[in-house]
Protein backbone atom coordinates (compact mmCIF):
# COMPACT_ATOMS: atom_id res chain seq x y z
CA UNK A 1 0.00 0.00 0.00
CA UNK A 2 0.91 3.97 -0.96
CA UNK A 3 1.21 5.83 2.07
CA UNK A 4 -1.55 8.12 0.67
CA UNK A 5 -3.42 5.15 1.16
CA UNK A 6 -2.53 4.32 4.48
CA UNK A 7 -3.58 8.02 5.24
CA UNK A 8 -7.11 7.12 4.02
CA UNK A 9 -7.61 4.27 6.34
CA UNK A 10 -6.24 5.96 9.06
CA UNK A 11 -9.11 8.72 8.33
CA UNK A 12 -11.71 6.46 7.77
CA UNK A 13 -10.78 3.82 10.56
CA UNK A 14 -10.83 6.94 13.47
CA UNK A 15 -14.28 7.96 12.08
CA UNK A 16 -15.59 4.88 12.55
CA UNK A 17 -13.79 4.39 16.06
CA UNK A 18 -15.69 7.41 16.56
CA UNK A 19 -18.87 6.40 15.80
CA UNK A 20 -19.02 3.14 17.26
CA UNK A 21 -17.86 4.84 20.78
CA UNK A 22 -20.59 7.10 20.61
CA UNK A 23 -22.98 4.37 19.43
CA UNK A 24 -21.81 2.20 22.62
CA UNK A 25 -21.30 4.61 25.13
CA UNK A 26 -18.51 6.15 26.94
CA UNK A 27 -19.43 3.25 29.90
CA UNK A 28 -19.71 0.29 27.87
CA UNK A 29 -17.11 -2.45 28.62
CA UNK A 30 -14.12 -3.58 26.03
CA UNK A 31 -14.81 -7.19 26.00
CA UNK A 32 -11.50 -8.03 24.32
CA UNK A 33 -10.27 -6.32 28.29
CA UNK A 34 -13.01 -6.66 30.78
CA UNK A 35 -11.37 -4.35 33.22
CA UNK A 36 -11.70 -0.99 29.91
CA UNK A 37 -14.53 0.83 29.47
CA UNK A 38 -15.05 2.97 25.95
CA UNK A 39 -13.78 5.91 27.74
CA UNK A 40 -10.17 3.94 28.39
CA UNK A 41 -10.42 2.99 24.72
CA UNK A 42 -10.49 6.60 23.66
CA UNK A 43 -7.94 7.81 26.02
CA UNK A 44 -5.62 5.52 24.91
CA UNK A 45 -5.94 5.93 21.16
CA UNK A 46 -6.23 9.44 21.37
CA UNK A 47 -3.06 10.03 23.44
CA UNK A 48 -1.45 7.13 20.82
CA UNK A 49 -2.29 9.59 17.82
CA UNK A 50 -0.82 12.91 19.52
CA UNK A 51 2.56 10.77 20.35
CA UNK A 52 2.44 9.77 16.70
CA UNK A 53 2.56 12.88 15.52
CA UNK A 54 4.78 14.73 17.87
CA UNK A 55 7.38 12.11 15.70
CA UNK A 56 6.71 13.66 12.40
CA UNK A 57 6.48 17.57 13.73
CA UNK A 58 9.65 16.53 16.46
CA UNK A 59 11.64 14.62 14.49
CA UNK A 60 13.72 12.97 16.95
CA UNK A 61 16.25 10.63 16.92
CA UNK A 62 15.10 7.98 18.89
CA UNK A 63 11.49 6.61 19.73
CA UNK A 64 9.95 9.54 22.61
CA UNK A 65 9.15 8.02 26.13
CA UNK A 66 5.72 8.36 27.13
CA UNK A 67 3.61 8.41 30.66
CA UNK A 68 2.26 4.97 31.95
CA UNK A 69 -0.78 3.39 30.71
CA UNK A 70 -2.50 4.44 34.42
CA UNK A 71 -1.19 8.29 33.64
CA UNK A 72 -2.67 7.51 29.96
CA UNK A 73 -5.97 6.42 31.56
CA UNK A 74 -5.98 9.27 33.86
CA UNK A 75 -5.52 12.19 30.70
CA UNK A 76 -7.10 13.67 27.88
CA UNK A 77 -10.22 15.04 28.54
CA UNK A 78 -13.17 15.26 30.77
CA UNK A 79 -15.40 12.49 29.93
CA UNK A 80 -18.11 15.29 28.31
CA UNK A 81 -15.63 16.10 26.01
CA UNK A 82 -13.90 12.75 25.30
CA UNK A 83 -14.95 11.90 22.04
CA UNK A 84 -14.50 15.55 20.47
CA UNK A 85 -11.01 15.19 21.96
CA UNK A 86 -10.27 12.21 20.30
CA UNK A 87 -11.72 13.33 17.16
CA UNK A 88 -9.65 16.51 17.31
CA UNK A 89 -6.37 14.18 17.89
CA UNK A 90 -7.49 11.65 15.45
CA UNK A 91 -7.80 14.61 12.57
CA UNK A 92 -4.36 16.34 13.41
CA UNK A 93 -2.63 13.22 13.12
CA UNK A 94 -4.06 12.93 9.80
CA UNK A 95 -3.05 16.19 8.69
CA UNK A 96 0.32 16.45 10.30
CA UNK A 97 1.29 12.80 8.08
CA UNK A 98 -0.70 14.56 4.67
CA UNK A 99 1.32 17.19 4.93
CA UNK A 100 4.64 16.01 6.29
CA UNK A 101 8.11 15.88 3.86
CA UNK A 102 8.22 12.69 1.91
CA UNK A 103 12.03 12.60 3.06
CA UNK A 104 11.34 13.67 6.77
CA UNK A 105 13.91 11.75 9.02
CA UNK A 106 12.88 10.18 12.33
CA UNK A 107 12.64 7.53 14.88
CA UNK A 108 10.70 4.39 14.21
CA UNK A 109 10.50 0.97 15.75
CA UNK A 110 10.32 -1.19 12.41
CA UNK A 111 11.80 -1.58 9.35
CA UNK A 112 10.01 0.46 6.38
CA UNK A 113 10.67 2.28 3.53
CA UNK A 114 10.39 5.77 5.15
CA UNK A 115 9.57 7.19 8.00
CA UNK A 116 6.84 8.40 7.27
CA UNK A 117 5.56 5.49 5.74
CA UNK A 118 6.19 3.46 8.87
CA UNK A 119 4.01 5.82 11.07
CA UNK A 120 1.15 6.36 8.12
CA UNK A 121 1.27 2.34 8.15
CA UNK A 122 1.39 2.01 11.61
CA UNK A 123 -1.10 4.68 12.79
CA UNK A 124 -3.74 2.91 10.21
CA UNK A 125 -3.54 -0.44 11.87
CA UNK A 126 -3.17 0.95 15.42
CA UNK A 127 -6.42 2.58 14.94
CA UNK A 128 -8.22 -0.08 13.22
CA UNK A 129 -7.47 -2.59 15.44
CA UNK A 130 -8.71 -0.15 18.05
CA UNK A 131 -11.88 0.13 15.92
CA UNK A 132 -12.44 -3.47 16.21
CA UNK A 133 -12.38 -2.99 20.05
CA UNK A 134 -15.07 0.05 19.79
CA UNK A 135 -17.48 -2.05 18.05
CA UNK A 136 -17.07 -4.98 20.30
CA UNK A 137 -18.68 -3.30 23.13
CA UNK A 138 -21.50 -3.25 20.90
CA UNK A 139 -21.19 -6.90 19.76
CA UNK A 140 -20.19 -5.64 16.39
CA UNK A 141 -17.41 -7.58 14.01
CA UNK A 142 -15.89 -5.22 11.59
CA UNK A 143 -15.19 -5.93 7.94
CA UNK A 144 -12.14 -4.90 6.17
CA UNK A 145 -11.01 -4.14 2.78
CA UNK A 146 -9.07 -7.18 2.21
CA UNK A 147 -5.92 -5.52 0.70
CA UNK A 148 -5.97 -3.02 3.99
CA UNK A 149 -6.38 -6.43 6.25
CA UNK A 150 -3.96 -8.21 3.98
CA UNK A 151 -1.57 -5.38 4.62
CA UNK A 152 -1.85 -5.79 8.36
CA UNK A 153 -0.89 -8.84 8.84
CA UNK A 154 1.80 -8.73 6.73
CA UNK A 155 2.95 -5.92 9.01
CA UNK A 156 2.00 -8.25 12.28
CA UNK A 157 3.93 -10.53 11.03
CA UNK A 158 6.98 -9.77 9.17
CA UNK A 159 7.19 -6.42 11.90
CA UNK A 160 5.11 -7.22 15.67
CA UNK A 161 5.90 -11.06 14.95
CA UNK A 162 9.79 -11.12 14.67
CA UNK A 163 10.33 -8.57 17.25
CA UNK A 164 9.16 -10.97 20.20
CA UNK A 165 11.51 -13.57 21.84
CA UNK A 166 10.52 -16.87 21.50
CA UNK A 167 11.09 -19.38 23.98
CA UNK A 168 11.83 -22.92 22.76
CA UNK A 169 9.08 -26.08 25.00
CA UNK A 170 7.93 -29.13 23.13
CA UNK A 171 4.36 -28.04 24.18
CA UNK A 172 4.44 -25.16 21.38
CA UNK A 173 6.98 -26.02 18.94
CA UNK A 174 6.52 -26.32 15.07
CA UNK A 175 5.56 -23.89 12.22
CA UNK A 176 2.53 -22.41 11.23
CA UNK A 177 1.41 -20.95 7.14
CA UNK A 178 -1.19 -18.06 7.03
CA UNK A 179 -2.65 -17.70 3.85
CA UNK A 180 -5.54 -15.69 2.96
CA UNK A 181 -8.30 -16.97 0.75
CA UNK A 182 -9.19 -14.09 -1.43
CA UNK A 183 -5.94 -11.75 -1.84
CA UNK A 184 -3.42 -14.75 -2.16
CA UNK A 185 -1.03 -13.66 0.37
CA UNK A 186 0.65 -16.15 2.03
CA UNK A 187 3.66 -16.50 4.80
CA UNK A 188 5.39 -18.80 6.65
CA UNK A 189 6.29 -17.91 10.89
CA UNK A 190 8.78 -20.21 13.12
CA UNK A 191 11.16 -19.60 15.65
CA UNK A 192 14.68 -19.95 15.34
CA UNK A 193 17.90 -18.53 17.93
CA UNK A 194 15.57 -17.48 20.38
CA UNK A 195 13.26 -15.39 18.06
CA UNK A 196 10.16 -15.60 15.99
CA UNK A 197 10.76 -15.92 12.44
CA UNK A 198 9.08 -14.85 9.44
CA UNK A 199 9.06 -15.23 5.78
CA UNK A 200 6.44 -14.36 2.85
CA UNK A 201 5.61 -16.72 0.56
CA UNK A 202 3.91 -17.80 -2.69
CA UNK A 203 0.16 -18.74 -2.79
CA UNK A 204 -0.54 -21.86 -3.41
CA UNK A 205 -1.53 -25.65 -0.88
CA UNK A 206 1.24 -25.51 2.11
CA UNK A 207 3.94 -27.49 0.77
CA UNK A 208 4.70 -30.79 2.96
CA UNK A 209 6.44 -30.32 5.65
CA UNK A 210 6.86 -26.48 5.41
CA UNK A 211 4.77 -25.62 8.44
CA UNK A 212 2.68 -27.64 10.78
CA UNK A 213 0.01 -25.67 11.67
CA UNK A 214 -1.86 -24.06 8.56
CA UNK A 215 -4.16 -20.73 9.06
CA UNK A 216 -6.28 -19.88 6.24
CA UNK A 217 -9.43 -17.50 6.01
CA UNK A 218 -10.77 -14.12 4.88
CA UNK A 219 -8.19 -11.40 5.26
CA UNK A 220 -10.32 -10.08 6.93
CA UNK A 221 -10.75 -12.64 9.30
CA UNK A 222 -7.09 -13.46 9.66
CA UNK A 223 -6.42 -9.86 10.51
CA UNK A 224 -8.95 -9.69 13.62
CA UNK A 225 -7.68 -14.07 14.42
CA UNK A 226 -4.38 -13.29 14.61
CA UNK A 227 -4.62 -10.09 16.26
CA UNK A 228 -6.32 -12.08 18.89
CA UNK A 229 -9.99 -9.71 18.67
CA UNK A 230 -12.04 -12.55 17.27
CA UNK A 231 -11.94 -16.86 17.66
CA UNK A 232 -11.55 -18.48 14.81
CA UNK A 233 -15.20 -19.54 13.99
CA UNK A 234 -16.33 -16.12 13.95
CA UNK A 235 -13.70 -15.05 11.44
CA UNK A 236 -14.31 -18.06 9.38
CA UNK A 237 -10.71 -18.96 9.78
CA UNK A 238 -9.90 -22.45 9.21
CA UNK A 239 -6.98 -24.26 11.33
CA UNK A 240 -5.47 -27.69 10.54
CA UNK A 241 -2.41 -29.59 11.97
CA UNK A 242 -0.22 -29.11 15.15
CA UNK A 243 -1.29 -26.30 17.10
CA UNK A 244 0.91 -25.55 19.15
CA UNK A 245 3.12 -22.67 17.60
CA UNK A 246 -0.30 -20.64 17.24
CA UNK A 247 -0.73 -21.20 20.54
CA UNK A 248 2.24 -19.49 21.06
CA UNK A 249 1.94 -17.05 18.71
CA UNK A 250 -1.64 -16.00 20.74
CA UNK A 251 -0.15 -16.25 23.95
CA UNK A 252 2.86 -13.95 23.03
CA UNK A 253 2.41 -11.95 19.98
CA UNK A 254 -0.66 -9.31 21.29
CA UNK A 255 -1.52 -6.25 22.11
CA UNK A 256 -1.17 -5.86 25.99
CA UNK A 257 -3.20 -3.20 27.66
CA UNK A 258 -0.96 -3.22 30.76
């Protein structure tokens, strides 16, 4: 994806966070974490964009330090004026990366092209993962574009995936193949000298003995699986083989709220 296009579903992803917030409730409960409300959900994202984009205004040299998750919590605005707050947050990050310098030079935290196409990239999964929580305090599954989903798990894996440790137990050993069902992406995740390892692949059956767990589904569906916001039934995601390196990867590759 063009990091014009990441910029689009960054807008569109923080509308709809927005919407299904207000639809919810500023009190409804995160059921992905029992302990969040909406109003923790918004906090968080919205203090997430503003560090974002004190990157691409700041331009520092190395990733900025931020308060604690409980300082996070404890921010942004009063809960009247939460979701305009967000909203306003949400729309200056989007401006601040439309009109940044292609060839702007600053920290990041993965490999990418650019700069700034690491933090359009990043910022547009952030938040639509984030969306995904929002509408789950509704009961509400999003859909994704399947190139956009596609695109994040390609960046979960080949980028979240490799940067955790991995350590070696006969209970979770093995391989696993993701391959999506209607984009034809398809990649291959092990472990190997104490980290996770990752590799893209061609579409196509997984070949024997390449992995031996095999994950295939809906981009869609893979995106929201593997990101650990949805089972595998709901996402129509099929499993086969030896499970135990996706157990692994669910256990240790996630978003942790604290």
């Amino acid at each position: 994806m063009e990091i014009t296009e990441h910029i689009d579903a960054l807008r569109g992803q923080g509308d709809l966070l927005a919407e299904a917030a207000e639809r919810a409730g500023l009190d409804a409960l995160i059921p992905p974490c029992p302990s969040w409300q909406v109003k923790d959900l918004l906090r968080h994202a919205g203090y997430i964009h503003r560090w974002a984009a004190r990157h691409i205004t700041e331009c520092p040299d190395t990733v900025l330090d931020g308060p604690s998750e409980e300082d996070i919590l404890r921010g942004g605005a009063a809960d009247p004026d939460l979701l305009a707050w967000f909203r306003a947050g949400h729309a200056a990050l989007v401006k601040t990366l439309s009109t940044a310098d292609p060839g702007l030079v600053c920290a990041t935290f993965m490999d990418a092209p650019s700069p700034l196409a690491f933090w359009a990239r990043r910022q547009a999964h952030e938040t639509a993962i984030h969306r995904a929580d929002a509408d789950s305090a509704s009961g509400v599954r999003p859909e994704y574009d399947p190139d956009f989903a596609a695109d994040g798990i390609d960046e979960l894996i080949m980028g979240f995936g490799q940067r955790r440790k991995y350590r070696p137990s006969a209970e979770h050993a093995g391989s696993m193949r993701v391959q999506t069902t209607d984009t034809g992406h398809a990649w291959h995740v092990g472990a190997e000298g104490g980290r996770i390892q990752a590799r893209r692949e061609a579409d196509g059956p997984n070949p024997v003995g390449s992995a031996a767990c095999t994950v295939t589904g809906p981009a869609s569906g893979i995106y929201l699986f593997l990101w650990n916001r949805s089972d595998a039934a709901e996402a129509d995601v099929t499993i086969s083989g030896d499970t135990g390196f996706l157990e692994l990867w669910q256990s240790s590759v996630r978003v942790r709220w604290n």
